[in-house]
PDB file of N, CA and C in Angstrom:
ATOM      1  N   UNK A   1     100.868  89.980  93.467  1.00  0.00           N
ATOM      2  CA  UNK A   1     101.127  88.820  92.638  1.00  0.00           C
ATOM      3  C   UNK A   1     101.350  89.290  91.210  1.00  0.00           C
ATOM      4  N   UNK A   2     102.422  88.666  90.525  1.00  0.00           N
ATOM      5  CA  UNK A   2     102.957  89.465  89.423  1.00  0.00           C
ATOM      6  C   UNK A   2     102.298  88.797  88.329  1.00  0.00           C
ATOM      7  N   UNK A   3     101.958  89.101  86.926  1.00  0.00           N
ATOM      8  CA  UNK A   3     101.116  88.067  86.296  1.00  0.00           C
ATOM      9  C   UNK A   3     102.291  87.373  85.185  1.00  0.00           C
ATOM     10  N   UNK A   4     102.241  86.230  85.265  1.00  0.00           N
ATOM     11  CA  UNK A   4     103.348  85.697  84.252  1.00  0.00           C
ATOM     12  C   UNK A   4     102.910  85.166  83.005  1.00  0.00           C
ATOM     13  N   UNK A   5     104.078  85.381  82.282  1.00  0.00           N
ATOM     14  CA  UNK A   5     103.593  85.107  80.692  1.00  0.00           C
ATOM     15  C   UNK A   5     104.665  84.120  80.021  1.00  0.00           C
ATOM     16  N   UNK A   6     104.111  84.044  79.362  1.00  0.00           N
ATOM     17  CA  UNK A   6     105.307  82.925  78.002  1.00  0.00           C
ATOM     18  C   UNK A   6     105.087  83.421  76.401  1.00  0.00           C
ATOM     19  N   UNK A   7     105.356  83.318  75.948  1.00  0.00           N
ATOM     20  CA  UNK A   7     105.520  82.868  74.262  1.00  0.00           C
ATOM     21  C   UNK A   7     105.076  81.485  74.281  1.00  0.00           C
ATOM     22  N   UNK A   8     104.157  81.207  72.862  1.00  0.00           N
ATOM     23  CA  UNK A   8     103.983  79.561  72.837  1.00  0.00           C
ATOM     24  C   UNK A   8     105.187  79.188  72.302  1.00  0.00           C
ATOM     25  N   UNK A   9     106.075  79.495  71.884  1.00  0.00           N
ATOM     26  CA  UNK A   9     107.574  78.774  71.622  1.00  0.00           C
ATOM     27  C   UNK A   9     107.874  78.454  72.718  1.00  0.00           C
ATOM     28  N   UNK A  10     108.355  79.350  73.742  1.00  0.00           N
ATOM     29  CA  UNK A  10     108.784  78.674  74.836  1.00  0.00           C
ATOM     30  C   UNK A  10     108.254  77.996  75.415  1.00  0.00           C
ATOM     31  N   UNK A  11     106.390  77.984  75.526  1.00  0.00           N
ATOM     32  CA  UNK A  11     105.713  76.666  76.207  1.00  0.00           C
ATOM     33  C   UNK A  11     105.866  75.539  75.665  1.00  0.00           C
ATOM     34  N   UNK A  12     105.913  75.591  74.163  1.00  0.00           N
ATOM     35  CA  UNK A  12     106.191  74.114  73.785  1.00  0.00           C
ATOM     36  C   UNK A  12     107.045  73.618  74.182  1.00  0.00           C
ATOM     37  N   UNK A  13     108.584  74.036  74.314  1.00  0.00           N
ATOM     38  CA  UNK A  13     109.499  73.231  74.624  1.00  0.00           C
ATOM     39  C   UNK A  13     109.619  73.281  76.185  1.00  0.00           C
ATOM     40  N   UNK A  14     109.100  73.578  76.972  1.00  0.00           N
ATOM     41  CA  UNK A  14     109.291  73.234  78.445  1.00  0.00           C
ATOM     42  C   UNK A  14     107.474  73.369  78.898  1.00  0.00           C
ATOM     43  N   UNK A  15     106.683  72.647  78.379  1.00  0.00           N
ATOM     44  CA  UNK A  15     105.408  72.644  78.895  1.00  0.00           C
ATOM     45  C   UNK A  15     105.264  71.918  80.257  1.00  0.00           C
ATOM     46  N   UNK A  16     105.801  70.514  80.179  1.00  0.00           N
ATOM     47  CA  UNK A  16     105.565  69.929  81.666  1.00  0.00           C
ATOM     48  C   UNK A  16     106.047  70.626  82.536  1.00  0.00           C
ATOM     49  N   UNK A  17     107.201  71.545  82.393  1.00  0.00           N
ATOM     50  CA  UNK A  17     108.054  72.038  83.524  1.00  0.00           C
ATOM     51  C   UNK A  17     106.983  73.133  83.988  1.00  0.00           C
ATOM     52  N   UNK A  18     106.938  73.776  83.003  1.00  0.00           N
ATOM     53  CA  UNK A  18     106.062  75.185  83.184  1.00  0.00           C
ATOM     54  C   UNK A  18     104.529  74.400  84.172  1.00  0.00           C
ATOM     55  N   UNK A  19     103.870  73.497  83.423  1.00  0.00           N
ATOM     56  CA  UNK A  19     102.871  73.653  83.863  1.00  0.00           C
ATOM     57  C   UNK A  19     103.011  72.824  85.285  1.00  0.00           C
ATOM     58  N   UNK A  20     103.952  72.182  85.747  1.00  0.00           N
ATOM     59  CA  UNK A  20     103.997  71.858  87.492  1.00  0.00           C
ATOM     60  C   UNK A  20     104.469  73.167  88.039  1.00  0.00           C
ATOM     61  N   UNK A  21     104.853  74.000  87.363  1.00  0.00           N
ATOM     62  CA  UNK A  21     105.453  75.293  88.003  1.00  0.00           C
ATOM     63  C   UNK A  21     103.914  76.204  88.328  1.00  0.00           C
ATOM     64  N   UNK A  22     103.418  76.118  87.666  1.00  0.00           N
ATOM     65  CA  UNK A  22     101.870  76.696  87.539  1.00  0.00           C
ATOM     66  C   UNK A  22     101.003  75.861  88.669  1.00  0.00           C
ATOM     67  N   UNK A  23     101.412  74.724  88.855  1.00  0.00           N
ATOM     68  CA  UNK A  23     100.577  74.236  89.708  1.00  0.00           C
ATOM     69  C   UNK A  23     100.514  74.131  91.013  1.00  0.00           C
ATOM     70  N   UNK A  24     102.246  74.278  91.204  1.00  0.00           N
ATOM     71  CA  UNK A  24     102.730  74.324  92.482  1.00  0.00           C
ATOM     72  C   UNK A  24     102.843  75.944  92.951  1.00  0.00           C
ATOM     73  N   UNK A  25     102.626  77.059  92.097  1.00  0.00           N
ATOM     74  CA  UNK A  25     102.725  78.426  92.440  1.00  0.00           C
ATOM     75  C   UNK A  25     101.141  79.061  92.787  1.00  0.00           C
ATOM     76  N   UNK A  26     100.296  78.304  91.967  1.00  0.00           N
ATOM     77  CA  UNK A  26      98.672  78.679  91.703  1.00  0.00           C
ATOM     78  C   UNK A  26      98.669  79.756  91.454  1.00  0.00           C
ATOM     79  N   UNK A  27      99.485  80.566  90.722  1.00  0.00           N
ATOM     80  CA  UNK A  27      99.349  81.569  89.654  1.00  0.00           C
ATOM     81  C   UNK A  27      99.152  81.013  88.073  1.00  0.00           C
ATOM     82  N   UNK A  28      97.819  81.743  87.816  1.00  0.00           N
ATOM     83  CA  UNK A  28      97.556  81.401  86.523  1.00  0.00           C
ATOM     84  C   UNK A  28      99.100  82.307  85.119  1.00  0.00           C
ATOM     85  N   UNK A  29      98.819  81.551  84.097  1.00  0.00           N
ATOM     86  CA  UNK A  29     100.099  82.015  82.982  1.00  0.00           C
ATOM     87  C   UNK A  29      98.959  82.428  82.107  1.00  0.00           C
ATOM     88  N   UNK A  30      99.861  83.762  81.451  1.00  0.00           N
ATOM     89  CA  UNK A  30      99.078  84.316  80.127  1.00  0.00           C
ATOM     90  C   UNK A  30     100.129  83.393  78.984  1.00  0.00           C
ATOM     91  N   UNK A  31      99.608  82.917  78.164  1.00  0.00           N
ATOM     92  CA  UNK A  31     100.622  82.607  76.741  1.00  0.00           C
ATOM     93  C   UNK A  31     100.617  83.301  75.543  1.00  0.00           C
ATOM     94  N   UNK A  32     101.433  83.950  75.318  1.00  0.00           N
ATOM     95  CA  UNK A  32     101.128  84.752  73.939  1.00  0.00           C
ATOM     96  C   UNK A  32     101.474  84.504  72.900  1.00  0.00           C
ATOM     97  N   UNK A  33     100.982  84.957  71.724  1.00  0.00           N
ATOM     98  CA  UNK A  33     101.462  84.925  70.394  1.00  0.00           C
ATOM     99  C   UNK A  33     102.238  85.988  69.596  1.00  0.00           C
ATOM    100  N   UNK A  34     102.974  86.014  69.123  1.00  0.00           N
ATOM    101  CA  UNK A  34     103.725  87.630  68.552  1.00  0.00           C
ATOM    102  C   UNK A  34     103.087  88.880  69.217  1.00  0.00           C
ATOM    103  N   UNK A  35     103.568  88.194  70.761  1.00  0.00           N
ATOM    104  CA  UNK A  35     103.102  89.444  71.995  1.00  0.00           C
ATOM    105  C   UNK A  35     101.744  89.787  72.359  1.00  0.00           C
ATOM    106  N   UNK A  36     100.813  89.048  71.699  1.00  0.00           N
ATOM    107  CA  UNK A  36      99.256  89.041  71.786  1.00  0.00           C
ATOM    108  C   UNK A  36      99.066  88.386  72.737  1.00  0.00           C
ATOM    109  N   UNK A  37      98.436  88.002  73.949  1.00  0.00           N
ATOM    110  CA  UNK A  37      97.357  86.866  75.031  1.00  0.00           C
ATOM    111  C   UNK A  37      96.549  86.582  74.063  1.00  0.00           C
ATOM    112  N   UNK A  38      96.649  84.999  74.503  1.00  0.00           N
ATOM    113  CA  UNK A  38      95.663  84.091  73.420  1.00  0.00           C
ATOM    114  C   UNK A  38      95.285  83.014  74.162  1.00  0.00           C
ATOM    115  N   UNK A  39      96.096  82.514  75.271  1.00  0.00           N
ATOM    116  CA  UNK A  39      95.235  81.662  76.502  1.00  0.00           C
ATOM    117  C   UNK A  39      95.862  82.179  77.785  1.00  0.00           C
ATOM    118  N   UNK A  40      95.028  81.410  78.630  1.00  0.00           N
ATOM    119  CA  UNK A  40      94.983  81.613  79.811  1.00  0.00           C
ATOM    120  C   UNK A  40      95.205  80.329  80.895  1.00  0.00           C
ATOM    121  N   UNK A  41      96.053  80.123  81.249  1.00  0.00           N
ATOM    122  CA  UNK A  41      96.316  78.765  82.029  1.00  0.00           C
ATOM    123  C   UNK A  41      96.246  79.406  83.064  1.00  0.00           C
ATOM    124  N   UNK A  42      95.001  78.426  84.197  1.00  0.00           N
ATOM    125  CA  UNK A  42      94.956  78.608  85.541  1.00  0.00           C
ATOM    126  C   UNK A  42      94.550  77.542  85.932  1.00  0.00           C
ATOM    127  N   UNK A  43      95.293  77.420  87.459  1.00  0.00           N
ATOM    128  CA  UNK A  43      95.216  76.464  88.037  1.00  0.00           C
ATOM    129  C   UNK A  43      94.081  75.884  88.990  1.00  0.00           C
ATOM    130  N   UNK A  44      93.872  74.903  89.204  1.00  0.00           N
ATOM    131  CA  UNK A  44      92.456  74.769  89.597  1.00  0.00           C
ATOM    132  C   UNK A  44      92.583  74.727  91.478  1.00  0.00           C
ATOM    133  N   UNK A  45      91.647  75.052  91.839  1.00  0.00           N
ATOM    134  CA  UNK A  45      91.755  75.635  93.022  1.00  0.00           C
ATOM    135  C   UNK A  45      90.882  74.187  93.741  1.00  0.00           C
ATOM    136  N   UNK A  46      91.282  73.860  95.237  1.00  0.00           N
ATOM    137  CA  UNK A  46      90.633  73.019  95.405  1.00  0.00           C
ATOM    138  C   UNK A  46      90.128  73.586  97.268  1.00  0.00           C
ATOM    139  N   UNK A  47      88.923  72.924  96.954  1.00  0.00           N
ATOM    140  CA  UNK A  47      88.147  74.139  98.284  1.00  0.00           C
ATOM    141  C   UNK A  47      88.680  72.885  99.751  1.00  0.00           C
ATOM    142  N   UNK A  48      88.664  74.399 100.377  1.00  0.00           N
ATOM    143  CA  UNK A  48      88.934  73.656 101.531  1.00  0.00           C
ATOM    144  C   UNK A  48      88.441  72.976 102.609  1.00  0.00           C
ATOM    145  N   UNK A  49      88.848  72.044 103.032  1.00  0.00           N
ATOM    146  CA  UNK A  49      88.071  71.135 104.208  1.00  0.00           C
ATOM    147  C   UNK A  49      87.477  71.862 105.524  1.00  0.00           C
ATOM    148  N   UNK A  50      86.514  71.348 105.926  1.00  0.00           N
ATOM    149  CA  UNK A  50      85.909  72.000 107.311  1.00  0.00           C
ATOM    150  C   UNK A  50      86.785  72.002 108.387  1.00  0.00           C
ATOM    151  N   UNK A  51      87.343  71.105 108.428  1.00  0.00           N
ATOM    152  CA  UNK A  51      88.847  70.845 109.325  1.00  0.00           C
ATOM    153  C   UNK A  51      89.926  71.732 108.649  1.00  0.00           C
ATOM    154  N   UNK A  52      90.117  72.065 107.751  1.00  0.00           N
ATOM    155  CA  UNK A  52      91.656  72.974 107.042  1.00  0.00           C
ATOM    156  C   UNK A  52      90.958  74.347 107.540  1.00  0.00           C
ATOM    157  N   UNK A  53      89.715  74.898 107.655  1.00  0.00           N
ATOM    158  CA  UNK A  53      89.055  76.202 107.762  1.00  0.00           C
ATOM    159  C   UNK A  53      89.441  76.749 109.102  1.00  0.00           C
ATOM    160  N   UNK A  54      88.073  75.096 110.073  1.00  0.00           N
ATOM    161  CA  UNK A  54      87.456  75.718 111.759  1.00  0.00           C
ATOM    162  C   UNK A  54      88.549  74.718 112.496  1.00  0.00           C
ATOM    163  N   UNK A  55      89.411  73.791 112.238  1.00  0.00           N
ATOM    164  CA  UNK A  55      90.120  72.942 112.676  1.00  0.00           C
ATOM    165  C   UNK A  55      90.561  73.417 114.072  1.00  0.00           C
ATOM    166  N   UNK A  56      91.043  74.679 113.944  1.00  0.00           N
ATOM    167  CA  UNK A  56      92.045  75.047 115.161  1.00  0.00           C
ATOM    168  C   UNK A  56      91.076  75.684 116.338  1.00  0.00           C
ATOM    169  N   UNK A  57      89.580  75.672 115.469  1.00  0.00           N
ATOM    170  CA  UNK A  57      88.540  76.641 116.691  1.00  0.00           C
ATOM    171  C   UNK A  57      87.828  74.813 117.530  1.00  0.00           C
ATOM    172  N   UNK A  58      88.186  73.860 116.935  1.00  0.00           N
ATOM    173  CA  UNK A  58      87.355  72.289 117.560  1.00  0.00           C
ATOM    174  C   UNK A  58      87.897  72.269 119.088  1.00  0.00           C
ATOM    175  N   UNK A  59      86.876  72.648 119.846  1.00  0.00           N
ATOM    176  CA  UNK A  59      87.106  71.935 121.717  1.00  0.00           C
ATOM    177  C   UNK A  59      87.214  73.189 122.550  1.00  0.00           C
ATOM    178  N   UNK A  60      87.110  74.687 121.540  1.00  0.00           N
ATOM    179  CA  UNK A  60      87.090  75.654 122.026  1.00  0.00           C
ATOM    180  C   UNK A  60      85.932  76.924 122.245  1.00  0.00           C
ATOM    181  N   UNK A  61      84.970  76.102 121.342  1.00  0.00           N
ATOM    182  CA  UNK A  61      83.711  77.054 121.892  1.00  0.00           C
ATOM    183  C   UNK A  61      82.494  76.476 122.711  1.00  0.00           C
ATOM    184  N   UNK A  62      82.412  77.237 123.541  1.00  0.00           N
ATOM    185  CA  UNK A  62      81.409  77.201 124.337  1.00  0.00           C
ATOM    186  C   UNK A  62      79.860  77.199 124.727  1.00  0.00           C
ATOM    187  N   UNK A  63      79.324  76.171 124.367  1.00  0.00           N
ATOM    188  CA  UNK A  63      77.491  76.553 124.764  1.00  0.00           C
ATOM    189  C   UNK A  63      76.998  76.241 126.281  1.00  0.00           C
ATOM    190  N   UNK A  64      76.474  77.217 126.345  1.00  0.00           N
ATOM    191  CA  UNK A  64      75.699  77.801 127.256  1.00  0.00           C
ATOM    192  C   UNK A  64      73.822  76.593 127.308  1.00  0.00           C
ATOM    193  N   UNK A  65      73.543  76.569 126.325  1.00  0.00           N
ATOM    194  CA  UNK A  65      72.510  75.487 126.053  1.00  0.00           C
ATOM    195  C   UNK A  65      72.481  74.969 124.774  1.00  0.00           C
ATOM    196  N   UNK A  66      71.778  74.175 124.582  1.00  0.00           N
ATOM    197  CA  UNK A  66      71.237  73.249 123.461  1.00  0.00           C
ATOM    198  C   UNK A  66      71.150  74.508 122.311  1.00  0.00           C
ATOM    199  N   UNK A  67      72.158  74.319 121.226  1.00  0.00           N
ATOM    200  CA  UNK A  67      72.033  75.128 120.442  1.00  0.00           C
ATOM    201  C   UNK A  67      70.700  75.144 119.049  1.00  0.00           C
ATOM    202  N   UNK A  68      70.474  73.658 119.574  1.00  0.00           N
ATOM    203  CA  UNK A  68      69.384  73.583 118.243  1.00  0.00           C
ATOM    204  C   UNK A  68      67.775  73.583 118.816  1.00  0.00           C
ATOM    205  N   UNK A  69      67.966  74.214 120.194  1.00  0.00           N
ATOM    206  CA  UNK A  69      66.654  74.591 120.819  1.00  0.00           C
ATOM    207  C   UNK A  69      66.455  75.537 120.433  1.00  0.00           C
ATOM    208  N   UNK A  70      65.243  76.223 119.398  1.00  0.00           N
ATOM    209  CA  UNK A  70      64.533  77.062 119.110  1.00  0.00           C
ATOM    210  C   UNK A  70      64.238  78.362 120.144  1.00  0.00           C
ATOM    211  N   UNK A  71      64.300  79.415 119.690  1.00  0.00           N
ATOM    212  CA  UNK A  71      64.267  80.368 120.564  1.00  0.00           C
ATOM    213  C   UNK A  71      62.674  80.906 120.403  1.00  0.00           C
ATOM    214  N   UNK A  72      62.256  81.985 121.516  1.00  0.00           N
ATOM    215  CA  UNK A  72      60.963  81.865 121.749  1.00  0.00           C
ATOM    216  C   UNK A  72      60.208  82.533 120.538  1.00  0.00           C
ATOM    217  N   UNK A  73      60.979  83.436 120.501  1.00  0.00           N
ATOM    218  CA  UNK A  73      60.747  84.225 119.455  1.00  0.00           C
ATOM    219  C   UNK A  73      60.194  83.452 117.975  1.00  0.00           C
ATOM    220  N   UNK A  74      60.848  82.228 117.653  1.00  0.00           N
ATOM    221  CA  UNK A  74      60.415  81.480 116.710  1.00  0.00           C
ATOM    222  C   UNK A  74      59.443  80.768 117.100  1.00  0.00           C
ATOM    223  N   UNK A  75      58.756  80.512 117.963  1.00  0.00           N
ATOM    224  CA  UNK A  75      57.437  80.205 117.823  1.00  0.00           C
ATOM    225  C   UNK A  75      56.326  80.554 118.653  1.00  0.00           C
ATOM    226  N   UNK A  76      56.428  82.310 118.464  1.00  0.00           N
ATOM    227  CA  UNK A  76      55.267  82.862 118.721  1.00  0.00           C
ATOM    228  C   UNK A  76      54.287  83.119 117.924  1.00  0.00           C
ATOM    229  N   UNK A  77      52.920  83.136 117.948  1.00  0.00           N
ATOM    230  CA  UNK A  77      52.305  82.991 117.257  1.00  0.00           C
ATOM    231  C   UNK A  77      51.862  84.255 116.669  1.00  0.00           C
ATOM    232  N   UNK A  78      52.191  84.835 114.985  1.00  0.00           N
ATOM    233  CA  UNK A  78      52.128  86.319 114.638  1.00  0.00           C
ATOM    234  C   UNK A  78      50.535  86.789 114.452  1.00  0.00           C
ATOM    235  N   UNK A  79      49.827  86.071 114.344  1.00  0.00           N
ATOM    236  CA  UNK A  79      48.044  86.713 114.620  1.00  0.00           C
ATOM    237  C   UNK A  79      47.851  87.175 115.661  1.00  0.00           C
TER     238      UNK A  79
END
């Protein structure tokens, strides 16, 4: 991923463009000043759903028993 930059001249005059371009790429922009980085525009990341993750694993795994039955081991008594 290549890191992209601007001049604030050029952000001013095409900011909306730039920044749907930023939003729709989710690469953050460096903006500079007489070639200096002076901000940092990044895009905000939005977490993903339990369904967008395990979606494609739903109706395909298999239990054998009651998974929220305690195993023996958890309640033996350690004295």
């Amino acid at each position: 991923m290549s890191l992209l930059t601007i001049s604030k001249s050029k952000l001013r005059a095409r900011l909306l463009a730039i920044l749907r371009e930023v939003e729709e790429s989710g690469q953050e922009l460096i903006v500079t000043d007489n070639g200096r980085p002076v901000l940092r525009i990044v895009p905000i990341k939005q977490k993903a759903t339990v369904e967008e993750v395990f979606g494609r694993y739903f109706g395909q795994v298999i239990y054998h028993e009651d998974i929220n039955t305690p195993t023996v081991d958890e309640w033996d008594d350690p004295a």
